[in-house]
Protein backbone atom coordinates (compact mmCIF):
# COMPACT_ATOMS: atom_id res chain seq x y z
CA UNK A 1 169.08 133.20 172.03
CA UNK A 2 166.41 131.33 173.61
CA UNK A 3 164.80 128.39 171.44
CA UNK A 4 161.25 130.04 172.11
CA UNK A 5 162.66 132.77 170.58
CA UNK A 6 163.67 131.27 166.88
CA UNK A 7 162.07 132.48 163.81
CA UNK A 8 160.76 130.31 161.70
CA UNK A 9 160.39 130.75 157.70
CA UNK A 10 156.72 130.42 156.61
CA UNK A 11 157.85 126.39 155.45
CA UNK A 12 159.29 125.30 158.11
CA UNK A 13 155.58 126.81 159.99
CA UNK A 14 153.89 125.02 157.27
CA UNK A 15 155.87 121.49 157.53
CA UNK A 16 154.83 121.29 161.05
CA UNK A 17 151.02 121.68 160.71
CA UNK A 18 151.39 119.88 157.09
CA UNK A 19 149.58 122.57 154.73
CA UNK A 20 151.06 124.91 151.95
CA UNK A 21 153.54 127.97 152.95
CA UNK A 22 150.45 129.87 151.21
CA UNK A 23 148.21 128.65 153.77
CA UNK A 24 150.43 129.96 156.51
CA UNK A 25 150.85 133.58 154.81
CA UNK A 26 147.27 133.82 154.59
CA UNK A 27 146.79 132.68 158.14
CA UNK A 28 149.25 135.45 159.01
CA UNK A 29 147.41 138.42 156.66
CA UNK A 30 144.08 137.03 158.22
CA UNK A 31 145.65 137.88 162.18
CA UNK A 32 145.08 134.18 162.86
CA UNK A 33 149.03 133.72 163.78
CA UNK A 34 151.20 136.13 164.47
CA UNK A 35 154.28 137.29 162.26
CA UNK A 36 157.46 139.38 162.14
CA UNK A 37 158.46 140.98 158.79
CA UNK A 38 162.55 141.45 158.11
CA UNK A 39 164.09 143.96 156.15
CA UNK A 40 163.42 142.33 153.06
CA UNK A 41 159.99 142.03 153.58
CA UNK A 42 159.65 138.35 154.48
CA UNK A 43 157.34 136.69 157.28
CA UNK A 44 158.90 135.20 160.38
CA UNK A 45 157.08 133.49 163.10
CA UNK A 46 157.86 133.17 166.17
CA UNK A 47 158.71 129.33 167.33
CA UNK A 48 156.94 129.40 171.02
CA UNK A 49 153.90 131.06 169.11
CA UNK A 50 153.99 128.53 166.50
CA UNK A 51 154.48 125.32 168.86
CA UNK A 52 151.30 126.85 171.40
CA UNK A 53 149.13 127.09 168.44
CA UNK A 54 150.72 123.23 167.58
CA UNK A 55 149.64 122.30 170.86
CA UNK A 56 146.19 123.81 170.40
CA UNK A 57 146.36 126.93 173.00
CA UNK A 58 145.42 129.67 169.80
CA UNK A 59 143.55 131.41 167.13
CA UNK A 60 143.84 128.70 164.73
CA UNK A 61 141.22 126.15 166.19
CA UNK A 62 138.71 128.31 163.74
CA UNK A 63 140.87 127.93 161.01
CA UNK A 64 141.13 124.13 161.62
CA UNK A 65 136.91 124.04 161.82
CA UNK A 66 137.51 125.91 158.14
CA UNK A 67 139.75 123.56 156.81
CA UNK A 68 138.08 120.48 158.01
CA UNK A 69 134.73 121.83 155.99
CA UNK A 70 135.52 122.98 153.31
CA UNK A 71 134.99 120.45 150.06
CA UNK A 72 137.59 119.14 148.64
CA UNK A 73 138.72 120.47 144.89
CA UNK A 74 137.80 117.46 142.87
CA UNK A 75 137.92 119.48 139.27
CA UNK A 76 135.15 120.57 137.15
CA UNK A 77 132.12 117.99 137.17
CA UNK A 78 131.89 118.86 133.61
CA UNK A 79 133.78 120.46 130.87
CA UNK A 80 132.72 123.96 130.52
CA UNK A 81 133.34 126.76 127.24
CA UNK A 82 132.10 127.08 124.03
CA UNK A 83 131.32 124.71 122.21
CA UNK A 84 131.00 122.09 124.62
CA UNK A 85 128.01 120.03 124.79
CA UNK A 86 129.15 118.63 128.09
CA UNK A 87 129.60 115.15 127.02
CA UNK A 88 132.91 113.60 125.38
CA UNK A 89 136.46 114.59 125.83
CA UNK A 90 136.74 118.24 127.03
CA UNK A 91 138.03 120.40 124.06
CA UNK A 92 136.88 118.49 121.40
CA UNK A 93 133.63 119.48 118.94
């Protein structure tokens, strides 16, 4: 078997281009990288596909515009629920 024809498991996909092994399933589901499903209903990808896209000859340029602006997650700017007044320690009357 040819190298360009390995599978990879949606970590070692994700290790290379250093996101989550979510990330890459939902880059999959959205058509933005191509997979292969086994028997048991796991995701494969292909490693020539996955070192073109590395080298920056596919779909994923878009997703790399999304990713670069989106906002960061920095947690609630305030707590939020009843009871809260929005000042003091989150929880507490």
């Amino acid at each position: 078997m040819d190298t360009g024809d390995r599978l990879l498991t949606p970590g070692e996909v994700a290790a290379l281009f250093r996101v989550d092994p979510k990330t890459v399933t939902r880059w999959a589901a959205a058509g933005r990288i191509g997979s292969i499903r086994t028997p048991g209903g796991h995701r494969r990808f292909r490693e020539s596909e996955v070192r073109a896209l590395l080298e920056g000859e596919g779909m994923l340029d878009e997703v790399d515009q999304d990713i670069a602006n989106r906002p960061r997650n920095e947690g609630p700017a305030t707590p939020s629920g009843p009871g809260s007044s929005g000042a003091g320690t989150p929880g507490m009357p």
